[in-house]
N, C-alpha and C. Protein backbone atom coordinates (compact mmCIF):
# COMPACT_ATOMS: atom_id res chain seq x y z
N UNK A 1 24.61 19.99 -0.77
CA UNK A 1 23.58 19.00 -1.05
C UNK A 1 22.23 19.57 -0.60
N UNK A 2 21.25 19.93 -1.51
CA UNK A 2 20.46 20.21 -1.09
C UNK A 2 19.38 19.26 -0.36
N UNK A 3 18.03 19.42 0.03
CA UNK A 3 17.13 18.54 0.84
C UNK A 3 16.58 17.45 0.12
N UNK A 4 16.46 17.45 -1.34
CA UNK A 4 15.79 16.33 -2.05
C UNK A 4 16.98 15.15 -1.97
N UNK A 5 18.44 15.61 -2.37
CA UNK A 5 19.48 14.48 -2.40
C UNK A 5 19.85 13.95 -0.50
N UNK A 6 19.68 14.91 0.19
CA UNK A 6 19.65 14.02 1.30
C UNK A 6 18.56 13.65 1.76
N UNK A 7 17.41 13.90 1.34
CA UNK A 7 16.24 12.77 2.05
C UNK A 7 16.64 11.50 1.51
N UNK A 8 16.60 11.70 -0.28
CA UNK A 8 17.54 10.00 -0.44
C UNK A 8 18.22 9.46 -0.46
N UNK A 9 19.30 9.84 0.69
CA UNK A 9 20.02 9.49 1.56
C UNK A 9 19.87 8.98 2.18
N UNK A 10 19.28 9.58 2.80
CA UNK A 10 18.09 9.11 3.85
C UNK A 10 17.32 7.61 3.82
N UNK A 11 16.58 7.80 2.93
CA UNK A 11 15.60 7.06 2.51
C UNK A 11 16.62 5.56 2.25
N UNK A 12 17.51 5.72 1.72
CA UNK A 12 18.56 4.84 1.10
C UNK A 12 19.11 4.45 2.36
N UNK A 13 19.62 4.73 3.29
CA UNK A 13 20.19 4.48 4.79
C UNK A 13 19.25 3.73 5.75
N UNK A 14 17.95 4.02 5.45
CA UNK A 14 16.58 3.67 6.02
C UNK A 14 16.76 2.19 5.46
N UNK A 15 16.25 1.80 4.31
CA UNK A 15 16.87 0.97 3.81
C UNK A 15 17.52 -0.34 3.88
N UNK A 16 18.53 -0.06 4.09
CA UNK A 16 19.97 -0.79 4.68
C UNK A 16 19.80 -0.97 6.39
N UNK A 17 19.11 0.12 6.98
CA UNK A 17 18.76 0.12 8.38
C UNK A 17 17.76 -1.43 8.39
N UNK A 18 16.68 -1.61 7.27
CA UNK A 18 15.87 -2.22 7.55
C UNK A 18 16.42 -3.41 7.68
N UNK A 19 17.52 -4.03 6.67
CA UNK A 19 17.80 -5.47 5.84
C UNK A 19 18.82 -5.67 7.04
N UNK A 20 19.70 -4.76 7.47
CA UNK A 20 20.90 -5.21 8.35
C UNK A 20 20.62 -4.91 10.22
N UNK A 21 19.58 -4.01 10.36
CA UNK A 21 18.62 -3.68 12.24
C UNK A 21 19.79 -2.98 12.27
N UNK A 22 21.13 -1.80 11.42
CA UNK A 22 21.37 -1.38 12.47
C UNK A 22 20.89 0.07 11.76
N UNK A 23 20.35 0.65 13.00
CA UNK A 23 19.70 2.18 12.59
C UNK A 23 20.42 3.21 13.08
N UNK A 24 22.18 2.91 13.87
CA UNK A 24 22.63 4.02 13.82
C UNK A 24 22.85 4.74 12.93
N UNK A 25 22.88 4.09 11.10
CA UNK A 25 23.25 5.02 10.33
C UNK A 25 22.76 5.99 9.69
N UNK A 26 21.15 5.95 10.43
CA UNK A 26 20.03 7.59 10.39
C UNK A 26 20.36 8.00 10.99
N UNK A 27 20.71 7.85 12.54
CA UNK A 27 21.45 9.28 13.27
C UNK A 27 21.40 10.32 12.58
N UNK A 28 22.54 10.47 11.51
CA UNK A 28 22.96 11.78 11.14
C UNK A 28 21.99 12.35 10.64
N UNK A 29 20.95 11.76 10.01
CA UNK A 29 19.70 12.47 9.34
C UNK A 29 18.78 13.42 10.39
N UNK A 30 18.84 13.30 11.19
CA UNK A 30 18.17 14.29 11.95
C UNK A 30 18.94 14.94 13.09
N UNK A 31 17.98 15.95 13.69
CA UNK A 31 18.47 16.84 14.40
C UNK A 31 18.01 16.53 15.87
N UNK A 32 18.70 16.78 16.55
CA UNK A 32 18.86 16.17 17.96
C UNK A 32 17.49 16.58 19.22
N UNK A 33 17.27 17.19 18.30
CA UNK A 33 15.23 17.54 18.87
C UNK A 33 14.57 17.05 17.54
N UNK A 34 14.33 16.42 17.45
CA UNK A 34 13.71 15.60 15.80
C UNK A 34 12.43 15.17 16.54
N UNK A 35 11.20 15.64 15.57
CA UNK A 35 10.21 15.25 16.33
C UNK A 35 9.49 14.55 14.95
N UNK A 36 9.05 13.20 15.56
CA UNK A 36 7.90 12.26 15.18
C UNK A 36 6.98 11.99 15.22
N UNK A 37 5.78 13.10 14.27
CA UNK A 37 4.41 13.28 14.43
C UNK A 37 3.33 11.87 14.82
N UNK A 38 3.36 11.87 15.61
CA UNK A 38 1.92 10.38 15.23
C UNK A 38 1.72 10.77 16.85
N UNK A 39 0.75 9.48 17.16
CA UNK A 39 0.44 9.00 18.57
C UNK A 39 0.72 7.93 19.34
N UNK A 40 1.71 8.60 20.28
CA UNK A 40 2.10 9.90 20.56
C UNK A 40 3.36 10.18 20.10
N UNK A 41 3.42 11.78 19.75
CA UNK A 41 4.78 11.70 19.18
C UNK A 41 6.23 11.27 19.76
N UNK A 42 7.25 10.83 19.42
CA UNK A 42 8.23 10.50 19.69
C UNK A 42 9.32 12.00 19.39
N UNK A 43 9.63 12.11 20.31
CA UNK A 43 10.67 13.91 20.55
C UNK A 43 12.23 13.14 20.96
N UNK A 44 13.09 14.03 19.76
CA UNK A 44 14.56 13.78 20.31
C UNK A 44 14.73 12.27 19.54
N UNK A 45 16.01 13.20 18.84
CA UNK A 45 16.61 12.00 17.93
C UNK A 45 16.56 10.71 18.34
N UNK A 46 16.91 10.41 19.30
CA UNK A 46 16.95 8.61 19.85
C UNK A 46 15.37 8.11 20.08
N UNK A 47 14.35 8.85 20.21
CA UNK A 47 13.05 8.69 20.68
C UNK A 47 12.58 8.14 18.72
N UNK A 48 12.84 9.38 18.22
CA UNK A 48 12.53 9.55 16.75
C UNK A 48 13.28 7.97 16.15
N UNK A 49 14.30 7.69 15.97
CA UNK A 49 14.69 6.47 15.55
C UNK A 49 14.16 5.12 16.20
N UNK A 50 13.67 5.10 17.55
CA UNK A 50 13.01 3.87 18.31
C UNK A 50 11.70 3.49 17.86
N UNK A 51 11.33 5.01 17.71
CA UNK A 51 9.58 4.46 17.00
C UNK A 51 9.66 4.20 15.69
N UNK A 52 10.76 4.57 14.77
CA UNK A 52 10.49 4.08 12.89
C UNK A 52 11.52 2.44 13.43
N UNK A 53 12.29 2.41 14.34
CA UNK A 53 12.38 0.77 14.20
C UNK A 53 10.92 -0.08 15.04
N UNK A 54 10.72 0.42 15.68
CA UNK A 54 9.41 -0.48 16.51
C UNK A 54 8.35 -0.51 15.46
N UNK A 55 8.05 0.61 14.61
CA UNK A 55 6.90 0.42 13.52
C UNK A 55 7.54 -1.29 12.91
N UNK A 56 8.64 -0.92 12.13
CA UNK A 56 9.34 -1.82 11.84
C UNK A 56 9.42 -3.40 11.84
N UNK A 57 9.58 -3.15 13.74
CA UNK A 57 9.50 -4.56 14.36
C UNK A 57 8.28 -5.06 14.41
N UNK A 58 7.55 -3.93 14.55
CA UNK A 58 6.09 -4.65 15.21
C UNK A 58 5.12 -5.01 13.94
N UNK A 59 5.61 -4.65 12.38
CA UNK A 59 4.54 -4.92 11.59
C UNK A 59 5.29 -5.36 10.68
N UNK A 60 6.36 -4.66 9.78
CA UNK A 60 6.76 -5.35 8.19
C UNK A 60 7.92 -6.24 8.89
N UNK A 61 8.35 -6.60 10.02
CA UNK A 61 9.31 -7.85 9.83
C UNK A 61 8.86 -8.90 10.48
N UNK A 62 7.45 -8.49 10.23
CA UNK A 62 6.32 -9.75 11.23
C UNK A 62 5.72 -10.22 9.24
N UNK A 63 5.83 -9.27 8.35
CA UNK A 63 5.41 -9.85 6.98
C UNK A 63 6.45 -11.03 6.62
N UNK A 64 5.66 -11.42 5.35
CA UNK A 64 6.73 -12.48 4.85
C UNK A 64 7.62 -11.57 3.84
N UNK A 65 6.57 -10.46 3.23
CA UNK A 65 7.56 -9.63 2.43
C UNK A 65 7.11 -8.09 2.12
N UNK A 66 8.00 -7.67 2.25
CA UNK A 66 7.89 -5.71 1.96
C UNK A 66 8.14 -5.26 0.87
N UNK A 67 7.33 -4.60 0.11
CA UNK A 67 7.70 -3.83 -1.06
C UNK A 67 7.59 -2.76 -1.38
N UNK A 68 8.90 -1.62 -0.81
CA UNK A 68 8.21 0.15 -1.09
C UNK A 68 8.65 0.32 -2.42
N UNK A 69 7.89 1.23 -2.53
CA UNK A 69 7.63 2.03 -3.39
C UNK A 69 7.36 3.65 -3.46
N UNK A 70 8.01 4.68 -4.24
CA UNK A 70 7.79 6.31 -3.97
C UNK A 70 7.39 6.75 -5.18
N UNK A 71 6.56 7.76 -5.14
CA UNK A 71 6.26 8.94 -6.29
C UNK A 71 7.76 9.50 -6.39
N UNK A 72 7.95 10.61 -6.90
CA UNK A 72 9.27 11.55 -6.63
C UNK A 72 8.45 12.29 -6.07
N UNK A 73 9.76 13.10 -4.94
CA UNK A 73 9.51 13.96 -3.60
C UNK A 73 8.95 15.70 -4.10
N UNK A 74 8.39 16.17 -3.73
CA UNK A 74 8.49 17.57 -4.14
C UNK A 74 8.68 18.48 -2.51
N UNK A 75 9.75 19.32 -2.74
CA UNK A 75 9.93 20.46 -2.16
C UNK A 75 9.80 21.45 -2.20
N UNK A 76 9.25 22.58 -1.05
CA UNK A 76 8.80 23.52 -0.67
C UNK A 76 9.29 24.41 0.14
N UNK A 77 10.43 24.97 -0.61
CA UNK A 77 10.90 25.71 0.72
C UNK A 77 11.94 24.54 2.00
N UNK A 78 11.35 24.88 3.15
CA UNK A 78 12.54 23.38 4.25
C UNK A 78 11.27 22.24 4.29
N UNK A 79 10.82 22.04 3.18
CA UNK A 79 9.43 20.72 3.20
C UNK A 79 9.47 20.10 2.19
N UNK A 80 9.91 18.82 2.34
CA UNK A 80 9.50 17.86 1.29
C UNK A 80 8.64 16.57 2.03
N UNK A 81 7.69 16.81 0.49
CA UNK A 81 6.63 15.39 0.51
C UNK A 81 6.46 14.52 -0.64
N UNK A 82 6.50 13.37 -0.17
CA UNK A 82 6.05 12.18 -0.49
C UNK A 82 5.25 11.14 -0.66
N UNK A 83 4.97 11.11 -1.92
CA UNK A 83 3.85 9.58 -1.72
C UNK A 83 4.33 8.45 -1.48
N UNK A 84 3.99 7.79 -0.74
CA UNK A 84 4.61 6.03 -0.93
C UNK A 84 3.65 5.13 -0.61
N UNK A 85 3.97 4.04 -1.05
CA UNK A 85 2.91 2.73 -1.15
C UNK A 85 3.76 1.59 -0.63
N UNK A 86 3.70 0.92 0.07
CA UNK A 86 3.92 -0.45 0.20
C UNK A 86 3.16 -2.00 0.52
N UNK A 87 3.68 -2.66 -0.42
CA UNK A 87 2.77 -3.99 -0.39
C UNK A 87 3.94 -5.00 0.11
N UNK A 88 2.21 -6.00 0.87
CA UNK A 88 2.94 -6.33 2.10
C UNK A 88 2.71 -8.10 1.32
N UNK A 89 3.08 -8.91 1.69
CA UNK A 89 2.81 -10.57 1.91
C UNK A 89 2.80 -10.83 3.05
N UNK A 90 1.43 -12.19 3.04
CA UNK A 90 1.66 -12.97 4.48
C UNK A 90 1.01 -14.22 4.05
N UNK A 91 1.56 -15.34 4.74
CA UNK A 91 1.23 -16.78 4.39
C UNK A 91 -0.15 -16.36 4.76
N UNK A 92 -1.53 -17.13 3.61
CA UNK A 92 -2.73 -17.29 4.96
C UNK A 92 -3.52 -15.98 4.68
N UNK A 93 -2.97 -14.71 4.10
CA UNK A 93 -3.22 -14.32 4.42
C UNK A 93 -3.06 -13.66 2.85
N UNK A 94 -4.41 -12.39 2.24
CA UNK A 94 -4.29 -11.72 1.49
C UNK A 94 -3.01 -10.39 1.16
N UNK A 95 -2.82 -10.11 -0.08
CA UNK A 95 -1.52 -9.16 -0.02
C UNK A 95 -2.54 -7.84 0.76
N UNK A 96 -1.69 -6.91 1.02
CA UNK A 96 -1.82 -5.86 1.55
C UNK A 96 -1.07 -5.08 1.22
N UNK A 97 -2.12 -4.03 0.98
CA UNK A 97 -1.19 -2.47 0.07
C UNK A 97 -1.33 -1.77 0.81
N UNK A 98 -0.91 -0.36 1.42
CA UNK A 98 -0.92 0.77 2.04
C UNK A 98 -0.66 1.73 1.48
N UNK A 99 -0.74 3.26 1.08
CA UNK A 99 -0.05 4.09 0.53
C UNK A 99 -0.58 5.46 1.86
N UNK A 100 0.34 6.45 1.78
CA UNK A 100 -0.12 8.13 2.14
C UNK A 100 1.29 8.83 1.77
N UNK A 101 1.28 9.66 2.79
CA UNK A 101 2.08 11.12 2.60
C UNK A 101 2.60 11.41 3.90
N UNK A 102 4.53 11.11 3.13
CA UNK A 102 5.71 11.59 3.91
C UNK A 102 6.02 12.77 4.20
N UNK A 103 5.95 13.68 5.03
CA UNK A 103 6.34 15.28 5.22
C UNK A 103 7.76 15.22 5.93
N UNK A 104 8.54 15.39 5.46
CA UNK A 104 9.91 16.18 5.99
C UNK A 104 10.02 17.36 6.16
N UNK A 105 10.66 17.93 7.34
CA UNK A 105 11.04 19.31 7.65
C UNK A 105 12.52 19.55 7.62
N UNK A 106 13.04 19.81 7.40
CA UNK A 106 14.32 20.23 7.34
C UNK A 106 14.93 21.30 8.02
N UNK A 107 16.04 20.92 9.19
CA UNK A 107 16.71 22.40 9.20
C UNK A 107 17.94 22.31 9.31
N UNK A 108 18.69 22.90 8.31
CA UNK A 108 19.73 22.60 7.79
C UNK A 108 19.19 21.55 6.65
N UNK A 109 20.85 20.49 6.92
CA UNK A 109 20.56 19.19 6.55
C UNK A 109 19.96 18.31 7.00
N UNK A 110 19.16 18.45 8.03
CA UNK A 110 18.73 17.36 8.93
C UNK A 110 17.33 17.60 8.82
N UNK A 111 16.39 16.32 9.14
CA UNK A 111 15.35 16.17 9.71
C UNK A 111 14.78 16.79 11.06
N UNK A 112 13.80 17.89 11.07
CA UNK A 112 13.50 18.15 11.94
C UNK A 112 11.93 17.75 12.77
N UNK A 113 11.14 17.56 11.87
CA UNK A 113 10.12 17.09 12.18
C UNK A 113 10.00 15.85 10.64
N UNK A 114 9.17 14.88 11.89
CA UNK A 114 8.63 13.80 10.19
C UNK A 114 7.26 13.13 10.31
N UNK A 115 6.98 12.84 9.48
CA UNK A 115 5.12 12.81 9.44
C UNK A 115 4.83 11.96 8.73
N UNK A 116 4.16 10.75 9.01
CA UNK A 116 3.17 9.81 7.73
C UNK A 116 2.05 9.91 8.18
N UNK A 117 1.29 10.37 7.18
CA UNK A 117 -0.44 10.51 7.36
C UNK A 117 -0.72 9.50 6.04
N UNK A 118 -1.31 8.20 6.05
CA UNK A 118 -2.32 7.51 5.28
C UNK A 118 -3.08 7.66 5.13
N UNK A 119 -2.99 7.61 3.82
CA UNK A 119 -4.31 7.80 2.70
C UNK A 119 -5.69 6.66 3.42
N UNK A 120 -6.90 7.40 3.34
CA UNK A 120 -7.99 7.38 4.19
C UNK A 120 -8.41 5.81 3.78
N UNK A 121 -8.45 5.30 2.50
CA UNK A 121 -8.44 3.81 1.97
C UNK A 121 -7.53 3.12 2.44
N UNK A 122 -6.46 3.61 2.38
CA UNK A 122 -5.45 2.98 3.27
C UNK A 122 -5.43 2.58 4.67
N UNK A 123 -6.01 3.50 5.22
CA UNK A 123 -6.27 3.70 7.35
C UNK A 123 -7.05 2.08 6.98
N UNK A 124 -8.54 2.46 6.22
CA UNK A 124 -9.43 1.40 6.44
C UNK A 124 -8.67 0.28 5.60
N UNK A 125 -8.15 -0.20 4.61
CA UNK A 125 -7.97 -1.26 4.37
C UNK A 125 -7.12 -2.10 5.67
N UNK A 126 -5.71 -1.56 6.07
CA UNK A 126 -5.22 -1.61 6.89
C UNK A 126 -6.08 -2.38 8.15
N UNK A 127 -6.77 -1.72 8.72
CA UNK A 127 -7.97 -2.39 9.91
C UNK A 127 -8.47 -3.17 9.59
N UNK A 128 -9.28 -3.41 8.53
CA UNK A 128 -9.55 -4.19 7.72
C UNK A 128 -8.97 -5.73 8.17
N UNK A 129 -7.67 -4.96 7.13
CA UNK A 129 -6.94 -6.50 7.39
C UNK A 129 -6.49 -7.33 8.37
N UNK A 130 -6.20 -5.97 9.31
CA UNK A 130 -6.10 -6.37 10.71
C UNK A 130 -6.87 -7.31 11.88
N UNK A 131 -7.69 -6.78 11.25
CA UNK A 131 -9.07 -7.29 11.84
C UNK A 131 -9.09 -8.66 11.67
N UNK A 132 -9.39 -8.55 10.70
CA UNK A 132 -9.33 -10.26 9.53
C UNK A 132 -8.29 -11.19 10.25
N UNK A 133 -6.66 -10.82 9.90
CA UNK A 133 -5.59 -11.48 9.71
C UNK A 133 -4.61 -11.31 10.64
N UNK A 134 -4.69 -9.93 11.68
CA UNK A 134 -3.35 -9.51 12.31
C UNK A 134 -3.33 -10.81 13.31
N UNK A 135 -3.90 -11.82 13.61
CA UNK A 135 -3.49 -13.05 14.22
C UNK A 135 -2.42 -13.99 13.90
N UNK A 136 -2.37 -13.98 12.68
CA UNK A 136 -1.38 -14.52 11.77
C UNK A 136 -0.03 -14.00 12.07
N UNK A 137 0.17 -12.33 12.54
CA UNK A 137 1.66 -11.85 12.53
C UNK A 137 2.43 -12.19 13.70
């Protein structure tokens, strides 16, 4: 299986992680030093899965509703990227769109490093709305 059919695996497991909270079944997607680019990063598989459920907790299951959406992935060698967009609902409150760019690293089959950088309209709408509305969540 190469890296495009298990990211959407992945992606598909993610998923099911979201609708049912249980996220042991990404485990296998990454590698046991799996590092999670942002601030600050989250290092080591169990670190790496706490922060994509706390994003989780702390913003789209505070929406009334989530809607992703992907470009198709392109790979590079052990790198695949992604566009994605998701629109959000909230009572009270205007919809909200987001989109940027997923980077996967791969070694092996697994996730070794992972990355969302938002698109720069996106950062600001986001605050934006925040600003405005994050009282509401």
């Amino acid at each position: 299986m190469g890296i495009l059919d298990r990211f959407q695996a992945y992606a598909d497991a993610f998923e099911e992680s979201y609708e049912d909270d249980d996220w042991t079944r990404i485990e296998a997607y990454f590698t046991e030093d799996a590092v999670y680019e942002g601030d600050p990063d989250a290092e080591g598989r169990e670190a790496v899965i706490a922060k994509l459920k706390g994003g989780v907790d702390g913003f789209d299951r505070r929406m009334d509703s989530r809607t992703p959406s992907f470009d198709p992935p392109t790979v590079d060698g052990d790198t695949l990227t992604m566009q994605w967009q998701v629109a959000y609902t909230k009572a009270g409150a205007p919809d909200l769109v987001i989109s940027g760019l997923e980077t996967a690293v791969f070694r092996g089959d697994r996730i070794a490093r992972l990355r969302d950088d938002f698109d720069p309209e996106a950062h600001k709408r986001l605050g934006e709305w925040m600003g405005a509305h994050g009282s509401k969540l």
